[in-house]
PDB file of N, CA and C in Angstrom:
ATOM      1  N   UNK A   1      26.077  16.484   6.938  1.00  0.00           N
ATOM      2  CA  UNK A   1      25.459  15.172   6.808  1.00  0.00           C
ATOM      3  C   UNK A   1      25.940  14.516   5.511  1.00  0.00           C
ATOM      4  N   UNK A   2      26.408  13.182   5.918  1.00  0.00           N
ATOM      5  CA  UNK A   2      26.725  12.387   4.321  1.00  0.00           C
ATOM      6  C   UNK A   2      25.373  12.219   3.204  1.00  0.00           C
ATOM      7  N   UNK A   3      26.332  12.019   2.355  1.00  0.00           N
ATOM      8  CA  UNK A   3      24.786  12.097   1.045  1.00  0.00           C
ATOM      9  C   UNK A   3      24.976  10.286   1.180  1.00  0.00           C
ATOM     10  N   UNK A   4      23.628  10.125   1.069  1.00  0.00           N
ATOM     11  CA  UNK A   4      23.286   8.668   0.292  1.00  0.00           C
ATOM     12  C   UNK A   4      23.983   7.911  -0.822  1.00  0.00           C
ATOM     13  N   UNK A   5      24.473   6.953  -0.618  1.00  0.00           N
ATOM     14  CA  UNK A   5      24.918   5.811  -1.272  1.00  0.00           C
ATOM     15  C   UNK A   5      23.860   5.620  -2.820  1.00  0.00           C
ATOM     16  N   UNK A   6      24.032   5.292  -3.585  1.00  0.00           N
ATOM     17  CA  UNK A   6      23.706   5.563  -5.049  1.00  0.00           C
ATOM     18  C   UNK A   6      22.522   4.143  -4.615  1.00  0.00           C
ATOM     19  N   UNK A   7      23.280   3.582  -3.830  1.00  0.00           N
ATOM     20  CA  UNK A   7      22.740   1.702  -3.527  1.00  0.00           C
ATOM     21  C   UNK A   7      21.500   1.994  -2.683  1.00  0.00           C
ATOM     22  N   UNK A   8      21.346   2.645  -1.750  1.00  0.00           N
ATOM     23  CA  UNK A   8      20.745   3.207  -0.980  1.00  0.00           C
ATOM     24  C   UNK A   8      19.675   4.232  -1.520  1.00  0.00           C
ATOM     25  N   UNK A   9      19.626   4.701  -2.179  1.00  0.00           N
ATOM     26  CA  UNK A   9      18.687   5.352  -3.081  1.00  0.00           C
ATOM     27  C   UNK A   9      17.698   4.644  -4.589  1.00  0.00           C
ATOM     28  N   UNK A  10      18.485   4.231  -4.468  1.00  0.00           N
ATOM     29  CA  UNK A  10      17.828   2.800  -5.682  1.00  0.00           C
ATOM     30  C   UNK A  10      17.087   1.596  -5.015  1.00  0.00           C
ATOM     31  N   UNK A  11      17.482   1.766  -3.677  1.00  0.00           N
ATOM     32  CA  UNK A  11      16.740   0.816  -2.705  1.00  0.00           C
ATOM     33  C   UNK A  11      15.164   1.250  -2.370  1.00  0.00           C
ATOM     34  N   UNK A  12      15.799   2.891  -1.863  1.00  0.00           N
ATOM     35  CA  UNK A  12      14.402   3.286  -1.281  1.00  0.00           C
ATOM     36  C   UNK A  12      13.184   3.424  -2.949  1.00  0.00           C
ATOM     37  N   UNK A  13      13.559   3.578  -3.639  1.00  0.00           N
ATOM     38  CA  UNK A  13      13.341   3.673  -5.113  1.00  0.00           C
ATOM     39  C   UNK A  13      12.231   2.762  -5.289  1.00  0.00           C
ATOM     40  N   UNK A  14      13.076   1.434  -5.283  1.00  0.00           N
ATOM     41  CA  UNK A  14      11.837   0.013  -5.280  1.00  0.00           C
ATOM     42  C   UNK A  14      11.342  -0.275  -4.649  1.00  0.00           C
ATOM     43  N   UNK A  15      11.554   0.416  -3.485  1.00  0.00           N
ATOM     44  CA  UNK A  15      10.195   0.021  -2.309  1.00  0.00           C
ATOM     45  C   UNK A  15       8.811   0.596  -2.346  1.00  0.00           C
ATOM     46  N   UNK A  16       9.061   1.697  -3.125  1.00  0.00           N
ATOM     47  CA  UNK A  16       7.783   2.471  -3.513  1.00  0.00           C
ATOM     48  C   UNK A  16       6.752   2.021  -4.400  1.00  0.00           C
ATOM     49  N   UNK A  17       7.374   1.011  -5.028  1.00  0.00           N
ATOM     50  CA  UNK A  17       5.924   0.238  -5.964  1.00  0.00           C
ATOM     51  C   UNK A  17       6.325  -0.653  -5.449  1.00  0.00           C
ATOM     52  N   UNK A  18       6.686  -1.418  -4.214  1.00  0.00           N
ATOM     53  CA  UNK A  18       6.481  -2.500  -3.891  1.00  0.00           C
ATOM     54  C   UNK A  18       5.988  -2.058  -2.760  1.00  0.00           C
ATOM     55  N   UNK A  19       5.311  -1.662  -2.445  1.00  0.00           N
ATOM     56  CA  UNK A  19       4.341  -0.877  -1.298  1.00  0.00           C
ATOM     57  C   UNK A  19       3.346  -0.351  -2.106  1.00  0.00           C
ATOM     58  N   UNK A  20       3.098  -0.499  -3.260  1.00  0.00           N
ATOM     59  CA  UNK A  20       1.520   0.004  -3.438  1.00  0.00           C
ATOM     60  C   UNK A  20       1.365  -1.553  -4.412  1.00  0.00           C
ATOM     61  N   UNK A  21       2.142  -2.271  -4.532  1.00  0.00           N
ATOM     62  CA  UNK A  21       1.911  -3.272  -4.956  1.00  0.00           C
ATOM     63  C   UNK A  21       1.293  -4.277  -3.667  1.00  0.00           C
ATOM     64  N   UNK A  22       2.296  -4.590  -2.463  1.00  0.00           N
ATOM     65  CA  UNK A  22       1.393  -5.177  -1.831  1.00  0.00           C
ATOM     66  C   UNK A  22       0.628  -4.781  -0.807  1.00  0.00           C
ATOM     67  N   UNK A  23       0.448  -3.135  -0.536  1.00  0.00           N
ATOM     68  CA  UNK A  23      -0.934  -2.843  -0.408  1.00  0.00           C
ATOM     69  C   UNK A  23      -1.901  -3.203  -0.929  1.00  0.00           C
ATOM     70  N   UNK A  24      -2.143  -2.932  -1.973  1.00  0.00           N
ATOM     71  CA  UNK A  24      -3.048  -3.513  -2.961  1.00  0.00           C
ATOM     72  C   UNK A  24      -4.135  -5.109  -2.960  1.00  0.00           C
ATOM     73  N   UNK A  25      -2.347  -5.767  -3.109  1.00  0.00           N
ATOM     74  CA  UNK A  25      -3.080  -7.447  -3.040  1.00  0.00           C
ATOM     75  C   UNK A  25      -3.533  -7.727  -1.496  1.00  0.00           C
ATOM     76  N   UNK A  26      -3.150  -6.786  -0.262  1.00  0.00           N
ATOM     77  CA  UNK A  26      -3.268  -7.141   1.208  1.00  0.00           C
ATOM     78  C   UNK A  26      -5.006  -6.752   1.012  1.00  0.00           C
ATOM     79  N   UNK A  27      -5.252  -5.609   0.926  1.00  0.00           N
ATOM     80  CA  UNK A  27      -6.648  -5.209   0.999  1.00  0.00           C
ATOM     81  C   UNK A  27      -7.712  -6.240   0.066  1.00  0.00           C
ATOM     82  N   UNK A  28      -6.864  -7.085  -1.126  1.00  0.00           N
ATOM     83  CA  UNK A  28      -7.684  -7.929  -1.981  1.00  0.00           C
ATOM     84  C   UNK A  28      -8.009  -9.147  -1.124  1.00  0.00           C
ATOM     85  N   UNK A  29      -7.127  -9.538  -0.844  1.00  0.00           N
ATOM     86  CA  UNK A  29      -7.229 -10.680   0.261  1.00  0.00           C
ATOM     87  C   UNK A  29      -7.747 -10.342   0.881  1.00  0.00           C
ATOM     88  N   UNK A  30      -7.905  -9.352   2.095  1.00  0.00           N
ATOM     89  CA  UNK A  30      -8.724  -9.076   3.081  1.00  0.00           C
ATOM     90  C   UNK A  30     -10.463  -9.214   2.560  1.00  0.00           C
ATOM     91  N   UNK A  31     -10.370  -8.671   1.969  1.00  0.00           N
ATOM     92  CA  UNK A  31     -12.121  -8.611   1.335  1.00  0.00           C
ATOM     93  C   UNK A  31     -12.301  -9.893   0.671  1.00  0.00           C
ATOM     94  N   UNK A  32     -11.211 -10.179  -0.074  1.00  0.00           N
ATOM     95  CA  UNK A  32     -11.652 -11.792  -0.475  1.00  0.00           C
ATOM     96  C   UNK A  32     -11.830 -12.756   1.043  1.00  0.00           C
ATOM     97  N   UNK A  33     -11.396 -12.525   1.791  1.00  0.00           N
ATOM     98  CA  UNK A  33     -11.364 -13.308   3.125  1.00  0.00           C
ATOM     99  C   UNK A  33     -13.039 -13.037   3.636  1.00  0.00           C
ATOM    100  N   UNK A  34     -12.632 -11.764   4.205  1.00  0.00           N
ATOM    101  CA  UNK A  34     -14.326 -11.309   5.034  1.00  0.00           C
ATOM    102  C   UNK A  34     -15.551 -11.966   4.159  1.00  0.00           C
ATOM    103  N   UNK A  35     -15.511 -11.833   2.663  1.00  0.00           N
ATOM    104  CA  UNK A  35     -16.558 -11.973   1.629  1.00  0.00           C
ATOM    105  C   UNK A  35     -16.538 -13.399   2.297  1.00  0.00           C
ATOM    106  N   UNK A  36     -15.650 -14.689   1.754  1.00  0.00           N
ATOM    107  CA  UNK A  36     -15.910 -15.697   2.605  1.00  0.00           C
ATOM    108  C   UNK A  36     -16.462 -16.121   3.537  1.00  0.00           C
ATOM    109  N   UNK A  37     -16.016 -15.376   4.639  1.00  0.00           N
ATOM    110  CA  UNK A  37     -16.383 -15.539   5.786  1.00  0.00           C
ATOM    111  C   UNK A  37     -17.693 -15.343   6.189  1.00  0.00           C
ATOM    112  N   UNK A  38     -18.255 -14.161   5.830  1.00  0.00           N
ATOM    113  CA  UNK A  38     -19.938 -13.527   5.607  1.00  0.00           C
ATOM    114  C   UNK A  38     -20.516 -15.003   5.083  1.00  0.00           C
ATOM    115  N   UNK A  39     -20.053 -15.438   4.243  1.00  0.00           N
ATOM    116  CA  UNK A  39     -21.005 -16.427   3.915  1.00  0.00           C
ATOM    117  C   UNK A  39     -21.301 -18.170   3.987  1.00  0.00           C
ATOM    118  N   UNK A  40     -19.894 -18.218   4.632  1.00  0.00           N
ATOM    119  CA  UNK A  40     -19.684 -19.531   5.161  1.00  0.00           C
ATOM    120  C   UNK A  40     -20.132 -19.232   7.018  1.00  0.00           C
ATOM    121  N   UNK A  41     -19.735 -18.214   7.068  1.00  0.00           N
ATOM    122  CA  UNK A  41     -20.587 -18.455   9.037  1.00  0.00           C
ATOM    123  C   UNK A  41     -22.026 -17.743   9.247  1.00  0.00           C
ATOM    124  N   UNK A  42     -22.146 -16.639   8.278  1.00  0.00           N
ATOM    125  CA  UNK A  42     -23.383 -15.678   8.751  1.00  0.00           C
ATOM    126  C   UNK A  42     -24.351 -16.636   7.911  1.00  0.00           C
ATOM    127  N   UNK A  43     -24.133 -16.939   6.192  1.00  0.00           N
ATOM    128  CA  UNK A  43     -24.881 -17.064   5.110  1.00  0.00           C
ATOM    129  C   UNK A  43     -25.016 -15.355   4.390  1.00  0.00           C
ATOM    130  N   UNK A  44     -24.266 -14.869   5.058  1.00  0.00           N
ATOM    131  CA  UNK A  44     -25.129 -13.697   3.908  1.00  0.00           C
ATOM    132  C   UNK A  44     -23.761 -13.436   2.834  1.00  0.00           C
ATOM    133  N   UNK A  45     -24.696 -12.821   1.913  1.00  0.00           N
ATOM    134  CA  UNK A  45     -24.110 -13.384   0.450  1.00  0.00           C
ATOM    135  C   UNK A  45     -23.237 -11.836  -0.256  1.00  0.00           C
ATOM    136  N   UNK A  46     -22.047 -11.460   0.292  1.00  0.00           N
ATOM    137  CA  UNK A  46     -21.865  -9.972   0.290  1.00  0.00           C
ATOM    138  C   UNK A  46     -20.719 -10.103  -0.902  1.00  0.00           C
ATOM    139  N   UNK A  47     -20.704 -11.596  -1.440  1.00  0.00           N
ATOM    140  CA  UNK A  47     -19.517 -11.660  -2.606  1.00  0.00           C
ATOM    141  C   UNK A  47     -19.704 -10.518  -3.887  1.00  0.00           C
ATOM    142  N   UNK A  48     -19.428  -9.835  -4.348  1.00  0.00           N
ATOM    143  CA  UNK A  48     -18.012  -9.278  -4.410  1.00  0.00           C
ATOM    144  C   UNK A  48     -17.966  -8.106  -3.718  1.00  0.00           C
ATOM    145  N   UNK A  49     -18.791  -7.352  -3.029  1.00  0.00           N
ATOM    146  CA  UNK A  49     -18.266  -6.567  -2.244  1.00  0.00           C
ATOM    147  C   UNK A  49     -17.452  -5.993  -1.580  1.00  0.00           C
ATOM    148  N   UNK A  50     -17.540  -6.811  -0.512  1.00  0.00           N
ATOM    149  CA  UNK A  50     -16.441  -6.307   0.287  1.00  0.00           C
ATOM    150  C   UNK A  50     -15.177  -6.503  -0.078  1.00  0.00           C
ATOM    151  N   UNK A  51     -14.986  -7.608  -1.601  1.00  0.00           N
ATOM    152  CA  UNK A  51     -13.271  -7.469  -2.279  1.00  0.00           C
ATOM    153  C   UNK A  51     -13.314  -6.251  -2.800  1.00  0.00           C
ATOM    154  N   UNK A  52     -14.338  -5.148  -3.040  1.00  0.00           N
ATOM    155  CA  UNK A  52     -14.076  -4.875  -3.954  1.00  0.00           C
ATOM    156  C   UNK A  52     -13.669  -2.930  -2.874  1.00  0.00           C
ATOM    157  N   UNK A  53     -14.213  -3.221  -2.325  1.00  0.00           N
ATOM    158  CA  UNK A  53     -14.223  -1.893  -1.291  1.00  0.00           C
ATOM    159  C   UNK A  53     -12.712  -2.353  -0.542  1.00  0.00           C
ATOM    160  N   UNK A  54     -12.411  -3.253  -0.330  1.00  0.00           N
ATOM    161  CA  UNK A  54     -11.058  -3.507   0.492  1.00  0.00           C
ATOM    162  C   UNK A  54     -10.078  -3.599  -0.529  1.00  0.00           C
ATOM    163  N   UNK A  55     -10.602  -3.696  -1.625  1.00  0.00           N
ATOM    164  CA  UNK A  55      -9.356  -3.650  -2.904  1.00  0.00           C
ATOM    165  C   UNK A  55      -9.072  -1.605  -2.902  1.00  0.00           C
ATOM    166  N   UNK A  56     -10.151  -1.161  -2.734  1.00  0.00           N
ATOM    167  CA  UNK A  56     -10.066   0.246  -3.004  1.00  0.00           C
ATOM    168  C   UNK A  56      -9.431   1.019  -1.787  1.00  0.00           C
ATOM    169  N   UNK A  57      -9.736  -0.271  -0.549  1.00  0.00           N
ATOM    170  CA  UNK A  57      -8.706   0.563   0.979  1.00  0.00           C
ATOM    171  C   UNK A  57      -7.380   0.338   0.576  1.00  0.00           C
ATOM    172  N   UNK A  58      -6.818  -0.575  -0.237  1.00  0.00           N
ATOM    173  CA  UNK A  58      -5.387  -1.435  -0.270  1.00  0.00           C
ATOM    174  C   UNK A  58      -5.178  -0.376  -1.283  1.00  0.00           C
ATOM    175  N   UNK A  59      -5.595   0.413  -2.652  1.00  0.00           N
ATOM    176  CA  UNK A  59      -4.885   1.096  -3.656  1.00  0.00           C
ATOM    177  C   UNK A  59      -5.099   2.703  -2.922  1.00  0.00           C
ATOM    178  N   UNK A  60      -6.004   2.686  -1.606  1.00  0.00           N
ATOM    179  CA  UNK A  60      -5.955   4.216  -1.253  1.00  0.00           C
ATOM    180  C   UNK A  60      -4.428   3.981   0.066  1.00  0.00           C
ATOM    181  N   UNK A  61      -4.360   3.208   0.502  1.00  0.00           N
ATOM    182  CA  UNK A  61      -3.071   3.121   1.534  1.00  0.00           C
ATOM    183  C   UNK A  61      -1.680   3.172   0.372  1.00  0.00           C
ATOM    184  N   UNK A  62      -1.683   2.413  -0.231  1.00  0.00           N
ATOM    185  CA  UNK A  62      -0.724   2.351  -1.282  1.00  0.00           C
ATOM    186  C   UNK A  62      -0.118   3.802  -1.713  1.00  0.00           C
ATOM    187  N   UNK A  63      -1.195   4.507  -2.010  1.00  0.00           N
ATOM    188  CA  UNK A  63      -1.106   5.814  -2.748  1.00  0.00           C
ATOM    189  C   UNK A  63      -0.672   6.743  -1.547  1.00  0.00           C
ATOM    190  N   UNK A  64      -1.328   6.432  -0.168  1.00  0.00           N
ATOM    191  CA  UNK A  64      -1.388   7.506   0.801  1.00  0.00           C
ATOM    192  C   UNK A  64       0.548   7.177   1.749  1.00  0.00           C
ATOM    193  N   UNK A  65       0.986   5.737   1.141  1.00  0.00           N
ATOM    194  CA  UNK A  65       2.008   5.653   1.377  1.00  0.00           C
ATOM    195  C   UNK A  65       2.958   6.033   0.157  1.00  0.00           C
ATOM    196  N   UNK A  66       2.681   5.766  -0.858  1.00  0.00           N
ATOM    197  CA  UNK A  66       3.967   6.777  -1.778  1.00  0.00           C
ATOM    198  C   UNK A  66       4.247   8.505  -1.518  1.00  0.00           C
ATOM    199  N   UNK A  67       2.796   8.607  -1.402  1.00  0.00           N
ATOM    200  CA  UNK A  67       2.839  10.421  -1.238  1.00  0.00           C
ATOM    201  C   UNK A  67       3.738  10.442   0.334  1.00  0.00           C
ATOM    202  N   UNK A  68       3.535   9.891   1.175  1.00  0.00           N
ATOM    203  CA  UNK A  68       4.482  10.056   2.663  1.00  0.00           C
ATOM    204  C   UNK A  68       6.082   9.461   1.838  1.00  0.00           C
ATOM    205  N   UNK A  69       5.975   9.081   1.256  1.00  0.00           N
ATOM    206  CA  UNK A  69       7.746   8.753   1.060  1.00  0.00           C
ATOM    207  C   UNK A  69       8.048   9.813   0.390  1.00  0.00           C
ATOM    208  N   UNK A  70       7.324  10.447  -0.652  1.00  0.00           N
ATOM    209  CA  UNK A  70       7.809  11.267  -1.624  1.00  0.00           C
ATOM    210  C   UNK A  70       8.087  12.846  -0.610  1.00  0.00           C
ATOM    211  N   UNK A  71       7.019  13.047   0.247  1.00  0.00           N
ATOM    212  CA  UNK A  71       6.888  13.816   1.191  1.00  0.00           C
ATOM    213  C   UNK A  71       8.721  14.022   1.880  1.00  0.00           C
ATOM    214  N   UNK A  72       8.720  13.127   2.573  1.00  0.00           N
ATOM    215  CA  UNK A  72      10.387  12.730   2.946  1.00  0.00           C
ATOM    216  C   UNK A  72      11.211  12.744   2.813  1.00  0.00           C
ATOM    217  N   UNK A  73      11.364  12.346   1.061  1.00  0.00           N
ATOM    218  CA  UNK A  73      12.512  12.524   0.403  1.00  0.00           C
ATOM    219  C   UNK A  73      12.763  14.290   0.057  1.00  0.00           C
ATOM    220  N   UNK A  74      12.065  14.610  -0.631  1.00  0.00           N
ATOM    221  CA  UNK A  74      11.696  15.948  -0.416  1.00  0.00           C
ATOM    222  C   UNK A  74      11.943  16.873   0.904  1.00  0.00           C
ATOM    223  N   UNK A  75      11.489  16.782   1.680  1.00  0.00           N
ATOM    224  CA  UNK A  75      12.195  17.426   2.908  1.00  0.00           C
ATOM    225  C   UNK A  75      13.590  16.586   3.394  1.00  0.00           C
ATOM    226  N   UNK A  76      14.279  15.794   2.569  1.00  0.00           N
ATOM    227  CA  UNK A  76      15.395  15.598   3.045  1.00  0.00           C
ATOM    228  C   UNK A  76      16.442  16.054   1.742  1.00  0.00           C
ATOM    229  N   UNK A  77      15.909  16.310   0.565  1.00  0.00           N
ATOM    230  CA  UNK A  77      16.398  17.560  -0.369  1.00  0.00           C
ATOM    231  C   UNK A  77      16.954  18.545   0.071  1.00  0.00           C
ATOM    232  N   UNK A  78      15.510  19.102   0.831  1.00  0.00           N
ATOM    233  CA  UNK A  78      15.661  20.318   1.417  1.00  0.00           C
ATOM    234  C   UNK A  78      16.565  20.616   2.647  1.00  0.00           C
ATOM    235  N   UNK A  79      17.129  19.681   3.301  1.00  0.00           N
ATOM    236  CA  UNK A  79      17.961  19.760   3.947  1.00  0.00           C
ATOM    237  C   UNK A  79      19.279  19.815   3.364  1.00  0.00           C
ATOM    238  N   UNK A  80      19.715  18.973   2.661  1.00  0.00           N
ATOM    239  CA  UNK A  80      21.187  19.029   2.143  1.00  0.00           C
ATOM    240  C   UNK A  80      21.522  20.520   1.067  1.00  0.00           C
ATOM    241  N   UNK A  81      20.370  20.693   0.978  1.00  0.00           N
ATOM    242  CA  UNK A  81      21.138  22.441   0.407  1.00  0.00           C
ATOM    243  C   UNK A  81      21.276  23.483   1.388  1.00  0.00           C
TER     244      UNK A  81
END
């Protein structure tokens, strides 16, 4: 199997904090959204809540996606020896 391009590895590189980066702001928005929404259609008043629990789903996906890349790269180590 060919080894990776130097370009190609520096690629997959920055995708890894740019995947817990916009994990992050996706889950902020989301809860900033719902929080809205709760209270412009229901009235009930759940501001900051649910930003703040959907901020904590967006930095636990983030994290649960670096560990699967790191996972990967790692068993693809382990292949080329």
């Amino acid at each position: 199997m060919a080894e990776k391009s130097l370009f190609r590895n520096l690629l997959e590189a920055s995708t890894v904090g740019l995947n817990l980066v916009i994990a992050t702001f996706i889950g902020l928005a989301m809860g900033y959204g719902l929080d809205y929404a709760m209270d412009k259609w229901f009235g009930w008043h759940t501001k900051p809540w649910l930003m703040i629990i959907f901020l904590f789903f967006g930095i636990f996906s983030g994290f649960r996606e670096l560990v699967r890349m790191a996972k990967k790269a790692d068993n693809e180590s382990k292949k080329n020896l």
